[in-house]
N, C-alpha and C. Protein backbone atom coordinates (compact mmCIF):
# COMPACT_ATOMS: atom_id res chain seq x y z
N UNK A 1 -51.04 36.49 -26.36
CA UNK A 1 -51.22 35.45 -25.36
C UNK A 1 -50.27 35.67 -24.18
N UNK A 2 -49.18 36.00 -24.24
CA UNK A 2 -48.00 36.78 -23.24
C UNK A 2 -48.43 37.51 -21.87
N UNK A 3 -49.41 38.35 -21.94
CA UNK A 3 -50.24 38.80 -21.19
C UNK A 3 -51.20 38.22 -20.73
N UNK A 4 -51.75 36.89 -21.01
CA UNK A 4 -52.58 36.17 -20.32
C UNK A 4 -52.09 35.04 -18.90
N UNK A 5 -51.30 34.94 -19.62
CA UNK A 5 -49.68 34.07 -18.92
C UNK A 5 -49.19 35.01 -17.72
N UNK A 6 -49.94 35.87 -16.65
CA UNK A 6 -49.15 36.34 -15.68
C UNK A 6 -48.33 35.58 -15.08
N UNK A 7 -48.06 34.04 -14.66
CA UNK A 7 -47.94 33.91 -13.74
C UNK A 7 -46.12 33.17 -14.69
N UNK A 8 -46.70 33.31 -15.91
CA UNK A 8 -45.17 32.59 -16.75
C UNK A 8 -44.72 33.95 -17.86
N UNK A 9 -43.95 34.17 -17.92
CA UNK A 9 -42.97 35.38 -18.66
C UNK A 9 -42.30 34.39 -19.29
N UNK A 10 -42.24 34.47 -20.72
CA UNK A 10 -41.14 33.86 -21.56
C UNK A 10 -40.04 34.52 -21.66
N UNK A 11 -38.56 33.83 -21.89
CA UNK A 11 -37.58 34.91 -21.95
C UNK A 11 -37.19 34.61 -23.54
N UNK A 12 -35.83 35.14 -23.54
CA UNK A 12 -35.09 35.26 -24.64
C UNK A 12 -36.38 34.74 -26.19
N UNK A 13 -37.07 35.61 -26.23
CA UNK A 13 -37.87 35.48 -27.83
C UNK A 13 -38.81 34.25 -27.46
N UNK A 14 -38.94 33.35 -26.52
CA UNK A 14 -39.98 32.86 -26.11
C UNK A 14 -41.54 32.82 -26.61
N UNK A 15 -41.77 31.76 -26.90
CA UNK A 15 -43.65 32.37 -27.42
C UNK A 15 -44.57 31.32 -25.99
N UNK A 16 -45.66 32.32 -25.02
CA UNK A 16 -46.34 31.62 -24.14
C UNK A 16 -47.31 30.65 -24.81
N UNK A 17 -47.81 29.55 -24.47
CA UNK A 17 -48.65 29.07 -25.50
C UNK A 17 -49.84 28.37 -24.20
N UNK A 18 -50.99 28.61 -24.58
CA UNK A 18 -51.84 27.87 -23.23
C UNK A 18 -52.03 26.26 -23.24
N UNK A 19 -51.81 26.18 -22.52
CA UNK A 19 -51.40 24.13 -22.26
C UNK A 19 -53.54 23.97 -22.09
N UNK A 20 -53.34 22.68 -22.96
CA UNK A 20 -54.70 21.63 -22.97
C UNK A 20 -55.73 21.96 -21.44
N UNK A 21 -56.65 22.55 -21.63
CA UNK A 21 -57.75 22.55 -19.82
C UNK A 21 -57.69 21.36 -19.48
N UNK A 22 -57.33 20.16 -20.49
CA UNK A 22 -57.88 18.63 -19.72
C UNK A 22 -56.86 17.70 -19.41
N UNK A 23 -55.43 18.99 -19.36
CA UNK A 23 -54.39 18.12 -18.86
C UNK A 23 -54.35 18.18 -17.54
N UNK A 24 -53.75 17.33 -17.04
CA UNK A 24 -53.19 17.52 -15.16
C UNK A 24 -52.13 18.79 -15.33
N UNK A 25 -52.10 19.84 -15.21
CA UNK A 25 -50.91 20.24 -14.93
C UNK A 25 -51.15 21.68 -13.73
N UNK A 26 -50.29 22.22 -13.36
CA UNK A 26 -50.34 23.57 -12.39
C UNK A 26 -50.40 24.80 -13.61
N UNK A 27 -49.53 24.27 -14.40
CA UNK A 27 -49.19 26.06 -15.31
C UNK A 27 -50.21 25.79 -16.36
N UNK A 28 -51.02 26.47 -16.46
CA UNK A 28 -52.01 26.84 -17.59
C UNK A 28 -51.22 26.88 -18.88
N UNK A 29 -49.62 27.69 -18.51
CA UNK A 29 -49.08 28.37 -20.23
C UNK A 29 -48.02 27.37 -20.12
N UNK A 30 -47.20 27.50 -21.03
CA UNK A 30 -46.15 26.62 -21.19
C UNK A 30 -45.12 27.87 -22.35
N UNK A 31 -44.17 27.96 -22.41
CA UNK A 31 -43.06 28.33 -23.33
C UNK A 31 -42.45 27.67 -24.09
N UNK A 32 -42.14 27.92 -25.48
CA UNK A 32 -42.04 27.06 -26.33
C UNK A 32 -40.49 28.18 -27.43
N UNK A 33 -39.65 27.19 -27.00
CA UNK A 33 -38.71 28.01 -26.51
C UNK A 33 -37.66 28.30 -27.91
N UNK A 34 -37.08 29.07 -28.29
CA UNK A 34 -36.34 29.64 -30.01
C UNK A 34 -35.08 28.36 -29.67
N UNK A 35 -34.50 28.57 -30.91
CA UNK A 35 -33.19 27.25 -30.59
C UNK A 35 -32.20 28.46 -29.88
N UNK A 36 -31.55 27.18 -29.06
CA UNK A 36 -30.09 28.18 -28.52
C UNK A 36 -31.12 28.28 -26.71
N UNK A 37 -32.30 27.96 -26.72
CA UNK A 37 -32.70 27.88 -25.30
C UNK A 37 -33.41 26.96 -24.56
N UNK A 38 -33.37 27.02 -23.40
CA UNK A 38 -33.94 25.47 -22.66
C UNK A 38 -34.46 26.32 -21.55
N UNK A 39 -35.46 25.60 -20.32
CA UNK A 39 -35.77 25.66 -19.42
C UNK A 39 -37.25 25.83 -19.72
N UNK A 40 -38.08 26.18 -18.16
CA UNK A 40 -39.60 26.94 -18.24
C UNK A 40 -39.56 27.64 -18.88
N UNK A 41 -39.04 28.59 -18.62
CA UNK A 41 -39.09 30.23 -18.96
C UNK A 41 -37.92 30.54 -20.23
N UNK A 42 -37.66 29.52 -20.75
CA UNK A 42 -36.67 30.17 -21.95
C UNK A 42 -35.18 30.66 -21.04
N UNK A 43 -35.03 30.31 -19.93
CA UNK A 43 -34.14 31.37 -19.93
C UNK A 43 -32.85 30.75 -19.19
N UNK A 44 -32.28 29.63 -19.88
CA UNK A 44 -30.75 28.91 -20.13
C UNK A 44 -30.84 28.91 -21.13
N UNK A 45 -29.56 29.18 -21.69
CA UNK A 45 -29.09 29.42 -22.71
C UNK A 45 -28.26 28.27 -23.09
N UNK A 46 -28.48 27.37 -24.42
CA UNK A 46 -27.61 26.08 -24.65
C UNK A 46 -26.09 26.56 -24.86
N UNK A 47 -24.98 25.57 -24.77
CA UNK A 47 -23.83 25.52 -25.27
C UNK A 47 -24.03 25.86 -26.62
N UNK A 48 -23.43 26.81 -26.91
CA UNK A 48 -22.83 26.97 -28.94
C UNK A 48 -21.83 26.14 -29.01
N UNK A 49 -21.73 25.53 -30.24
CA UNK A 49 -20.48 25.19 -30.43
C UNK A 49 -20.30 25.43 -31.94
N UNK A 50 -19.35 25.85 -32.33
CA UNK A 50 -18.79 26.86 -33.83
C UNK A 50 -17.68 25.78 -33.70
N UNK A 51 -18.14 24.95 -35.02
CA UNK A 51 -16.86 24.00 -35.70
C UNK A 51 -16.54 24.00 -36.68
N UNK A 52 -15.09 24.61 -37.23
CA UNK A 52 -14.74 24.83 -38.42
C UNK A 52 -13.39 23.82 -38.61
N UNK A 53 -13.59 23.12 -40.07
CA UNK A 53 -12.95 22.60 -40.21
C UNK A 53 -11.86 22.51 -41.28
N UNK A 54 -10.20 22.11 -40.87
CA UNK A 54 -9.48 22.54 -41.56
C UNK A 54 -9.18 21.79 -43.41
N UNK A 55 -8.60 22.55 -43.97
CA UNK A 55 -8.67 22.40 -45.78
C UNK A 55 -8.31 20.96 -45.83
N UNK A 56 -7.25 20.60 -44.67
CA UNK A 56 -6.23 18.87 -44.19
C UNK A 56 -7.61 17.45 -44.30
N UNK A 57 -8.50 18.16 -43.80
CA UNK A 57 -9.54 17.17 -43.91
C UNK A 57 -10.61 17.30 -44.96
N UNK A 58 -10.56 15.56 -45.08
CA UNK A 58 -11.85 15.12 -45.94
C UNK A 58 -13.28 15.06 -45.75
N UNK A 59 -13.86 15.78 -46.05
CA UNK A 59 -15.53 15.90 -44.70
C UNK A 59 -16.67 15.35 -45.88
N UNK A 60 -16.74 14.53 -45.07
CA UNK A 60 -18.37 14.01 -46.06
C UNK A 60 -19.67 14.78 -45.22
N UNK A 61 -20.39 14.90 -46.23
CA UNK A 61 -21.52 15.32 -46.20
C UNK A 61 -22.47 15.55 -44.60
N UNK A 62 -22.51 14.05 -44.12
CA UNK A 62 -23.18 13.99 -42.77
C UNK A 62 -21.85 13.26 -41.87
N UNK A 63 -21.89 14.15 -40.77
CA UNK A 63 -20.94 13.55 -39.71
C UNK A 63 -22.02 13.09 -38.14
N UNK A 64 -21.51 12.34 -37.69
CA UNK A 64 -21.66 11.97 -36.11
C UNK A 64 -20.84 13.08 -35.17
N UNK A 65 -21.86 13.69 -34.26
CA UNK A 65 -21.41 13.90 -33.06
C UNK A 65 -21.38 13.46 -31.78
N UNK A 66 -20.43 12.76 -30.93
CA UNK A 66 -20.69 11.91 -30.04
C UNK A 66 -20.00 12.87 -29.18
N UNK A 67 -21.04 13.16 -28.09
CA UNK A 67 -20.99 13.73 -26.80
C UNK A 67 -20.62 12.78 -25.53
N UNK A 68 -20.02 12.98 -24.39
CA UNK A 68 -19.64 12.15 -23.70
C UNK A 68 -19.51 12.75 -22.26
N UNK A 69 -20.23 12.18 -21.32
CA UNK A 69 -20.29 12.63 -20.00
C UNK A 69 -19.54 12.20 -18.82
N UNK A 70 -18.79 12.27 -18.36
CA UNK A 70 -17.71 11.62 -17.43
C UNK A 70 -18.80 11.99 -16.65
N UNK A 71 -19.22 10.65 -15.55
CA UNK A 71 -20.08 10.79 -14.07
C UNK A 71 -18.87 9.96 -13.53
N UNK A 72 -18.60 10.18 -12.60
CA UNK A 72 -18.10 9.59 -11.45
C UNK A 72 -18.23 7.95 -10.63
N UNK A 73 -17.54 7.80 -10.68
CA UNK A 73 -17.79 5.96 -10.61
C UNK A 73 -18.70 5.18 -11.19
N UNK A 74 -19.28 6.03 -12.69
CA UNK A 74 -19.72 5.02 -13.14
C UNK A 74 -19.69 5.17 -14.66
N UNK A 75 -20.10 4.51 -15.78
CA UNK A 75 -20.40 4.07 -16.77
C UNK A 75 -19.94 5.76 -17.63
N UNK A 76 -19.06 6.34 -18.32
CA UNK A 76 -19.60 7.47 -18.96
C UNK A 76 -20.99 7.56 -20.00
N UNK A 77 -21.41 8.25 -20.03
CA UNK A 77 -23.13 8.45 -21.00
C UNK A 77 -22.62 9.14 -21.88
N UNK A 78 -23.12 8.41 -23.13
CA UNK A 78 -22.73 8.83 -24.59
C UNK A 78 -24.18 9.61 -25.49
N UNK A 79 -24.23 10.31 -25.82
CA UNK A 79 -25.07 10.84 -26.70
C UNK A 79 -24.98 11.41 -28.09
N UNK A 80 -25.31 10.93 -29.12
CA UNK A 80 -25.10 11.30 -30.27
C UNK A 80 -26.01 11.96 -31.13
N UNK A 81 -25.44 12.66 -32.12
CA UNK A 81 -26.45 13.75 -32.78
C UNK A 81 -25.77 13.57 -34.07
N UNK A 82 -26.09 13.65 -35.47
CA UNK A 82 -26.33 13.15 -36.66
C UNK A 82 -26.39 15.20 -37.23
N UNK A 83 -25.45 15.24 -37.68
CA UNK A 83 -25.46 16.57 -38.42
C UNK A 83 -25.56 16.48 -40.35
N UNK A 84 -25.41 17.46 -40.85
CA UNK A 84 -24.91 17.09 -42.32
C UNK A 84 -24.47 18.95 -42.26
N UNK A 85 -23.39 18.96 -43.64
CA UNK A 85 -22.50 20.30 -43.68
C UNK A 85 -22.70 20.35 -45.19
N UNK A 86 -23.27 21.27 -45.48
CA UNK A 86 -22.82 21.85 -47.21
C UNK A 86 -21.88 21.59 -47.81
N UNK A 87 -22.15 20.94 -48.89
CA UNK A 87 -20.25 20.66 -49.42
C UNK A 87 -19.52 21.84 -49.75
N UNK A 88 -20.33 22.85 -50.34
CA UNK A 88 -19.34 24.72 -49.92
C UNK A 88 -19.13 25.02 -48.30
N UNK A 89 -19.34 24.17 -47.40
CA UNK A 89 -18.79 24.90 -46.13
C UNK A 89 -17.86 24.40 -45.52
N UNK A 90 -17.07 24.77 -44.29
CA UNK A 90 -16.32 23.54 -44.11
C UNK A 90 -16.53 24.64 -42.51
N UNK A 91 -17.55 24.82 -42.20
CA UNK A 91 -18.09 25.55 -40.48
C UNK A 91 -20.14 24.64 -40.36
N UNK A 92 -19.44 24.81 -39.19
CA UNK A 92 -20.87 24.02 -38.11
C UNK A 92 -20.95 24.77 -37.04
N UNK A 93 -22.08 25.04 -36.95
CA UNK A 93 -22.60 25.50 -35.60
C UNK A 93 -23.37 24.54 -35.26
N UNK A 94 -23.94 24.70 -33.99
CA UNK A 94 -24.69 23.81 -33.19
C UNK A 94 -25.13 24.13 -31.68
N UNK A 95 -26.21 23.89 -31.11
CA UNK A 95 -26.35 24.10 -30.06
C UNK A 95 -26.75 22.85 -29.21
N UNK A 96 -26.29 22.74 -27.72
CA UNK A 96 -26.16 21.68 -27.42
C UNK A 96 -26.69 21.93 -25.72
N UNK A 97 -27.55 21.29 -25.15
CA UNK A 97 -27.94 21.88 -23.89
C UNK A 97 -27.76 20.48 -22.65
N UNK A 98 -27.12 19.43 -23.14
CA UNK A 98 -26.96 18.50 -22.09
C UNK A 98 -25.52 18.63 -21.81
N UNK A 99 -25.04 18.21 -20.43
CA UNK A 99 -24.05 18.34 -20.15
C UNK A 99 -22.93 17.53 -20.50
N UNK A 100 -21.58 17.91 -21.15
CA UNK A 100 -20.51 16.85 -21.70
C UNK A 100 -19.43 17.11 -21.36
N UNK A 101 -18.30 16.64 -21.35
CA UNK A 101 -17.05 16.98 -21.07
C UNK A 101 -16.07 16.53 -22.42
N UNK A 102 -16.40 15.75 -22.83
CA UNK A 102 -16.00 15.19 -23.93
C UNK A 102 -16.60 14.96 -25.48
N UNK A 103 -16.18 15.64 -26.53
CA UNK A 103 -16.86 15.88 -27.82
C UNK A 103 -16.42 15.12 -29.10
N UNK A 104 -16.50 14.04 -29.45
CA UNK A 104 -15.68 13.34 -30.68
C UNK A 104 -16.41 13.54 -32.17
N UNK A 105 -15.90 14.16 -32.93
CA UNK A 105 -16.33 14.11 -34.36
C UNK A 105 -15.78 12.76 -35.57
N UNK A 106 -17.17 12.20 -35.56
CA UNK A 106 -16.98 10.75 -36.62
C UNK A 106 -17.55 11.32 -37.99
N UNK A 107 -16.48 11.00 -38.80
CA UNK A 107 -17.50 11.09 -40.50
C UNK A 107 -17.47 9.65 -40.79
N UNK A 108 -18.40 10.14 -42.00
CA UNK A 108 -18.53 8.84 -42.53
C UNK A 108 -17.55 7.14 -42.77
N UNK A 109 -16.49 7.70 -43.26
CA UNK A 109 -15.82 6.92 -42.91
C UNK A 109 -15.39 5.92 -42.12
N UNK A 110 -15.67 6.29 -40.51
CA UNK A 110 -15.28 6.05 -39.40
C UNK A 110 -13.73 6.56 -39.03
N UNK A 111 -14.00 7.65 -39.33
CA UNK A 111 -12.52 8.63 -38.96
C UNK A 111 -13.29 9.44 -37.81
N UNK A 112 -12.49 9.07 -37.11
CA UNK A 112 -12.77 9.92 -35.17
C UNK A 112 -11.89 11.19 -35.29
N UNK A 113 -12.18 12.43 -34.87
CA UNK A 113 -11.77 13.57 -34.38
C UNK A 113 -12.23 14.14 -32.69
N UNK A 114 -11.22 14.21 -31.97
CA UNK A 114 -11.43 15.06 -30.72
C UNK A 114 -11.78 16.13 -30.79
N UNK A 115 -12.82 16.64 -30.63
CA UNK A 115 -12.90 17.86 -30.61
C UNK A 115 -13.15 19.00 -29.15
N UNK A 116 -13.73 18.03 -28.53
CA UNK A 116 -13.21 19.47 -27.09
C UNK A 116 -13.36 18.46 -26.29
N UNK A 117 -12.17 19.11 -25.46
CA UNK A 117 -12.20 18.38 -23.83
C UNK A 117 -12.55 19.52 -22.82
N UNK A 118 -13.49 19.32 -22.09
CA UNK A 118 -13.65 19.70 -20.56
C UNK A 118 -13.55 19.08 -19.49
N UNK A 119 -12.88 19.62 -18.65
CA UNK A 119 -12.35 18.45 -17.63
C UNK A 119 -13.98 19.21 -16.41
N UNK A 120 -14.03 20.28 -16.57
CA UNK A 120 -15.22 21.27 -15.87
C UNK A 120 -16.53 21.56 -16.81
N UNK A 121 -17.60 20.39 -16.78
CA UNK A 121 -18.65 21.03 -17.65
C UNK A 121 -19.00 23.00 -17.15
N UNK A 122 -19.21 23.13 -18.51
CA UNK A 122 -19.34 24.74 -18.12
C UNK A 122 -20.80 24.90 -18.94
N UNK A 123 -21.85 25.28 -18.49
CA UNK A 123 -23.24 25.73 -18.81
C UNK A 123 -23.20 26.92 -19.25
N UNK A 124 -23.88 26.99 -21.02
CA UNK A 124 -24.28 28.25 -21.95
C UNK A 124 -22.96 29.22 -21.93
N UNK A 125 -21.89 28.40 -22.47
CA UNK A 125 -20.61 28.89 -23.58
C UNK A 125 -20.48 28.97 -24.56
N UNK A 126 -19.85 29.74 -25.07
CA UNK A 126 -19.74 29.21 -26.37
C UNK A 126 -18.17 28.70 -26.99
N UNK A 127 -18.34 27.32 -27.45
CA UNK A 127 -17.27 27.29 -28.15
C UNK A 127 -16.81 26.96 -29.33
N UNK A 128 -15.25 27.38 -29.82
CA UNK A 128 -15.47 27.30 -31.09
C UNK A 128 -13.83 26.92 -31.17
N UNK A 129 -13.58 25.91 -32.10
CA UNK A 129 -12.90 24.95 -32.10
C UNK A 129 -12.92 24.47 -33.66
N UNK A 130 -11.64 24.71 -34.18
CA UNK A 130 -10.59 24.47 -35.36
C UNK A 130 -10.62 23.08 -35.35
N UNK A 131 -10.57 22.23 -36.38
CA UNK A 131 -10.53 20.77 -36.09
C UNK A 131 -9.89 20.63 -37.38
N UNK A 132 -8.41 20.12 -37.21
CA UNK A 132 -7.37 19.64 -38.42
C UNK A 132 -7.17 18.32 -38.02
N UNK A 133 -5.92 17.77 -38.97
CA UNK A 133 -6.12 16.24 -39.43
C UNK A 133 -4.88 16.00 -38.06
N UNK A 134 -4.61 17.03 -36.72
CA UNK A 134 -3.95 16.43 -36.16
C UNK A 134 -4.78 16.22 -34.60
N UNK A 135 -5.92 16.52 -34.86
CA UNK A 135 -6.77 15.54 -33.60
C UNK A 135 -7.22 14.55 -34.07
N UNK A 136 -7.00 13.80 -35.10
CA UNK A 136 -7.48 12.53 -35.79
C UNK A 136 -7.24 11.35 -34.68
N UNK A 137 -8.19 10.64 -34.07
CA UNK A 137 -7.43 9.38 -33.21
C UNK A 137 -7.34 8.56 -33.89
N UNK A 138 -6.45 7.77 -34.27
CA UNK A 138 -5.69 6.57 -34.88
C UNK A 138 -6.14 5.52 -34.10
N UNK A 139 -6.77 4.71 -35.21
CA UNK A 139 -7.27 3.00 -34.65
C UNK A 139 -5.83 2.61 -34.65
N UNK A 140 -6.19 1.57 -33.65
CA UNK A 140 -5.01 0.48 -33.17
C UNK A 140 -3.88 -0.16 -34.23
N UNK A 141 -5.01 -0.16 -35.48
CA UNK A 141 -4.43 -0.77 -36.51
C UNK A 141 -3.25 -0.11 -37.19
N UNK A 142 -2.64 1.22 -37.04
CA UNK A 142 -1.65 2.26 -37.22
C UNK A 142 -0.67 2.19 -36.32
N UNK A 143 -1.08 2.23 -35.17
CA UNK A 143 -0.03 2.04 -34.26
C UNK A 143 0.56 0.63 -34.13
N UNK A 144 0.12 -0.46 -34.17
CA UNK A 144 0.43 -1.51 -33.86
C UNK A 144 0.62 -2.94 -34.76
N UNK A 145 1.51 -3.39 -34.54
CA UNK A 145 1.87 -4.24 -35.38
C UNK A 145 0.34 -6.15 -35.46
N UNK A 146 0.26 -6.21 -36.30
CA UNK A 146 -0.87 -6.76 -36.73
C UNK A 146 -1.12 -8.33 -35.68
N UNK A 147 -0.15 -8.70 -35.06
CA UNK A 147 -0.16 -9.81 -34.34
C UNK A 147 -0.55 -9.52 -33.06
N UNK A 148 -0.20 -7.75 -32.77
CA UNK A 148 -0.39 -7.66 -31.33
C UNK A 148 -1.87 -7.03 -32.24
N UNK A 149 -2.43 -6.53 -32.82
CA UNK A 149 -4.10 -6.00 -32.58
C UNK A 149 -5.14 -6.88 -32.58
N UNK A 150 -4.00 -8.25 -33.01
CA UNK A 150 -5.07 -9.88 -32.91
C UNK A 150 -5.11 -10.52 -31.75
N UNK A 151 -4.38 -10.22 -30.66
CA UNK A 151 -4.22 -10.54 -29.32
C UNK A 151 -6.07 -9.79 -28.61
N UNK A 152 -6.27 -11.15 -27.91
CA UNK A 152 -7.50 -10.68 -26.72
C UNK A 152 -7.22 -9.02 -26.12
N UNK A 153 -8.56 -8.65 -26.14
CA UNK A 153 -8.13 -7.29 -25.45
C UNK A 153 -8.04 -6.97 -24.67
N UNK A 154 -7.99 -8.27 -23.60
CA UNK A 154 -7.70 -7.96 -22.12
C UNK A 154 -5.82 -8.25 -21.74
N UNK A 155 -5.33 -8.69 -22.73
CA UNK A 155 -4.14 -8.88 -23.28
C UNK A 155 -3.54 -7.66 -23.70
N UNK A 156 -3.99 -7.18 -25.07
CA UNK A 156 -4.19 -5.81 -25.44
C UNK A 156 -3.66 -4.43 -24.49
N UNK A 157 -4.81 -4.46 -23.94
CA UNK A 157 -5.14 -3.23 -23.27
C UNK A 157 -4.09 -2.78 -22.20
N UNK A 158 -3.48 -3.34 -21.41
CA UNK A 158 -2.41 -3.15 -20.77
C UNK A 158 -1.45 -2.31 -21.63
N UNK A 159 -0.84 -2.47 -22.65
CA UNK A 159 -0.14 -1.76 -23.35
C UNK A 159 -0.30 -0.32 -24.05
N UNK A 160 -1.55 -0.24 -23.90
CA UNK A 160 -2.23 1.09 -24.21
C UNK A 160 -1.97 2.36 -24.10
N UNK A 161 -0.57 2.49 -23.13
CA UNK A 161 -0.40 3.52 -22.43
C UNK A 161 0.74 3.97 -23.59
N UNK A 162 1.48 2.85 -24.16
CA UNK A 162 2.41 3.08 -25.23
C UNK A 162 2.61 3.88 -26.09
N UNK A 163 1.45 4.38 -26.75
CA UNK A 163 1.48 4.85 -27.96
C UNK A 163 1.16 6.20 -27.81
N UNK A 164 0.66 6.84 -26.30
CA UNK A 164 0.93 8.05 -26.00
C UNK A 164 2.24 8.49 -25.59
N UNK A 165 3.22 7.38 -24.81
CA UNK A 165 4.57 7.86 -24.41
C UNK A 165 5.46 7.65 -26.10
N UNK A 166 4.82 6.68 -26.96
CA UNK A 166 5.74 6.92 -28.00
C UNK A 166 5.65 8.13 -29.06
N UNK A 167 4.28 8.61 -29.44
CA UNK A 167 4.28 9.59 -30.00
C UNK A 167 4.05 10.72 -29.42
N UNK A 168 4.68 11.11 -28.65
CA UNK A 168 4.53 12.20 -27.31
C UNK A 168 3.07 13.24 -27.67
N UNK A 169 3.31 14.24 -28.08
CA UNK A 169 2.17 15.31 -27.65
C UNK A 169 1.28 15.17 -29.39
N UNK A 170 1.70 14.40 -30.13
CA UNK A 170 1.41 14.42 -31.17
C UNK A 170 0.01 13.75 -31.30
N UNK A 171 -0.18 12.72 -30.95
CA UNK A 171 -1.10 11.46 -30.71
C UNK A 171 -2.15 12.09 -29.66
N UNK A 172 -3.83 12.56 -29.51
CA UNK A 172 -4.51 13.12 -28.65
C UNK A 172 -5.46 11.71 -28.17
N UNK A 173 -5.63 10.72 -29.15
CA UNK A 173 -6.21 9.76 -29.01
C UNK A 173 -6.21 8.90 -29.71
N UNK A 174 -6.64 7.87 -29.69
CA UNK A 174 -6.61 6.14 -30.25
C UNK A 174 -7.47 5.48 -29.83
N UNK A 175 -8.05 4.82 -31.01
CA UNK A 175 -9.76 3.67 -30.75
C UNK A 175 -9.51 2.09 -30.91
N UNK A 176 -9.73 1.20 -30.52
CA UNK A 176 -10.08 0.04 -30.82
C UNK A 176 -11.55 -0.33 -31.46
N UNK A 177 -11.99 -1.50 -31.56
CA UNK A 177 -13.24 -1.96 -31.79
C UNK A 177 -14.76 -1.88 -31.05
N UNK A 178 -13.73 -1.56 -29.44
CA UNK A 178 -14.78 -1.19 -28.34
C UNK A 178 -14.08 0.21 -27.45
N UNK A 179 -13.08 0.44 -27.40
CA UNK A 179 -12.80 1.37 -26.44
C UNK A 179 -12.30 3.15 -27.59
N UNK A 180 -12.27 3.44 -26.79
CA UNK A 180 -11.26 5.15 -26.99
C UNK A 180 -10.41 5.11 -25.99
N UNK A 181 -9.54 5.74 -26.96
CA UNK A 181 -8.59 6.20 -25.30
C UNK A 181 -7.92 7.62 -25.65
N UNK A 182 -7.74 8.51 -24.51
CA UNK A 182 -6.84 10.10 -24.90
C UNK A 182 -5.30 9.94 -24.08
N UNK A 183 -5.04 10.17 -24.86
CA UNK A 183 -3.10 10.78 -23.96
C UNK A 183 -3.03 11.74 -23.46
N UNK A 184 -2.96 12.01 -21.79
CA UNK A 184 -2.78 13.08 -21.68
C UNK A 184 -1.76 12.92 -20.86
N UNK A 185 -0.98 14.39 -19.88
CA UNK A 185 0.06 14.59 -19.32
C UNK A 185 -0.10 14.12 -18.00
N UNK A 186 0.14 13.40 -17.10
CA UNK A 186 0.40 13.27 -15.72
C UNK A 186 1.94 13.85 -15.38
N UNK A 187 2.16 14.63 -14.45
CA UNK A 187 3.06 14.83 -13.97
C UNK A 187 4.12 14.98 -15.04
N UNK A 188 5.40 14.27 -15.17
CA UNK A 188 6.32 14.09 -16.14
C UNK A 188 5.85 13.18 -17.29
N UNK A 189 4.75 12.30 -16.92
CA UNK A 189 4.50 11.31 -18.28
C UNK A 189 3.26 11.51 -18.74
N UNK A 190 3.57 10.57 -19.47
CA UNK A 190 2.14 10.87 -20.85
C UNK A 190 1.72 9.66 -20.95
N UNK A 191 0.11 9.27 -20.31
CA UNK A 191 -0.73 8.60 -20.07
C UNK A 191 -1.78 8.17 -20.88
N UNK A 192 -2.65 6.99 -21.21
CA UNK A 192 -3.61 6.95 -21.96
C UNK A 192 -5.15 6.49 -20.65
């Protein structure tokens, strides 16, 4: 069928396939594309991402991946994907073709892990990323003494910045009931 398709070339292992006569469309063929690719023509290549995880952690069966898009003055866009891991493995691959800057691994539990920051989405990389029990973000309830995590969170939240200047480079992040937050470096201080 490849050869009937002049006017569409599939790439990377691509199969052409002829689209319905009684649809509306311009392209007769369509590509129907192997995992690991996106576009018309097969030919973007998704993000890999190779996640292996360390002996420190407890991994249940199916984890959450929550993807996260920093746009610019507005709302970040969250997207999540639902994996499961062999209980002999403790590595994930995955391919991922929307754009993120931010990657959090939830198991079952509701134990959050950071797993990659991009401050620069970068299109069809690959990455691969070690995940031990010290990107774990710590709910509020660890850091903070039980009278202040019962305080309103508009009360709350002001103080937030704390628990990155108190546990300096150690601490990558911390959750509440509704928010996340990461510590990172500004200048001389350490910010949430």
């Amino acid at each position: 069928i490849d050869d009937i398709g002049k006017n569409l070339t599939c790439q990377n292992g691509g199969q052409c396939i002829p689209t319905d006569e009684y649809t509306i469309s311009k392209n007769k063929f369509i590509c129907i594309c192997p995992k690991g690719y996106i576009g018309d023509r097969c030919e973007i290549a998704d993000t890999k991402i190779i996640l292996s995880f360390g002996n420190d952690i407890v991994l249940s069966q199916s984890i959450f991946i929550h993807f996260i898009q920093v746009v610019n003055d507005s709302t970040p866009i969250r997207t999540t994907t639902f994996r499961t891991i062999p209980l002999t493995q403790r590595l994930l691959a995955l391919y991922w073709s929307q754009p993120f800057h931010l990657m959090f691994i939830e198991l079952l539990n509701k134990i959050y892990y950071l797993a990659v920051i991009q401050k620069t989405y970068e299109r069809s990389t690959t990455i691969t990323k070690m995940i031990n029990s010290s990107a774990r973000c710590q709910h509020i309830n660890e850091l903070f003494n039980e009278t202040f995590v019962q305080m309103h969170v508009l009360r709350r939240i002001k103080y937030y910045h704390l628990p990155c200047q108190n546990y300096s480079s150690n601490l990558s992040c911390f959750y509440d009931d509704s928010h996340i937050c990461l510590c990172y470096d500004y200048g001389q201080k350490r910010l949430a």
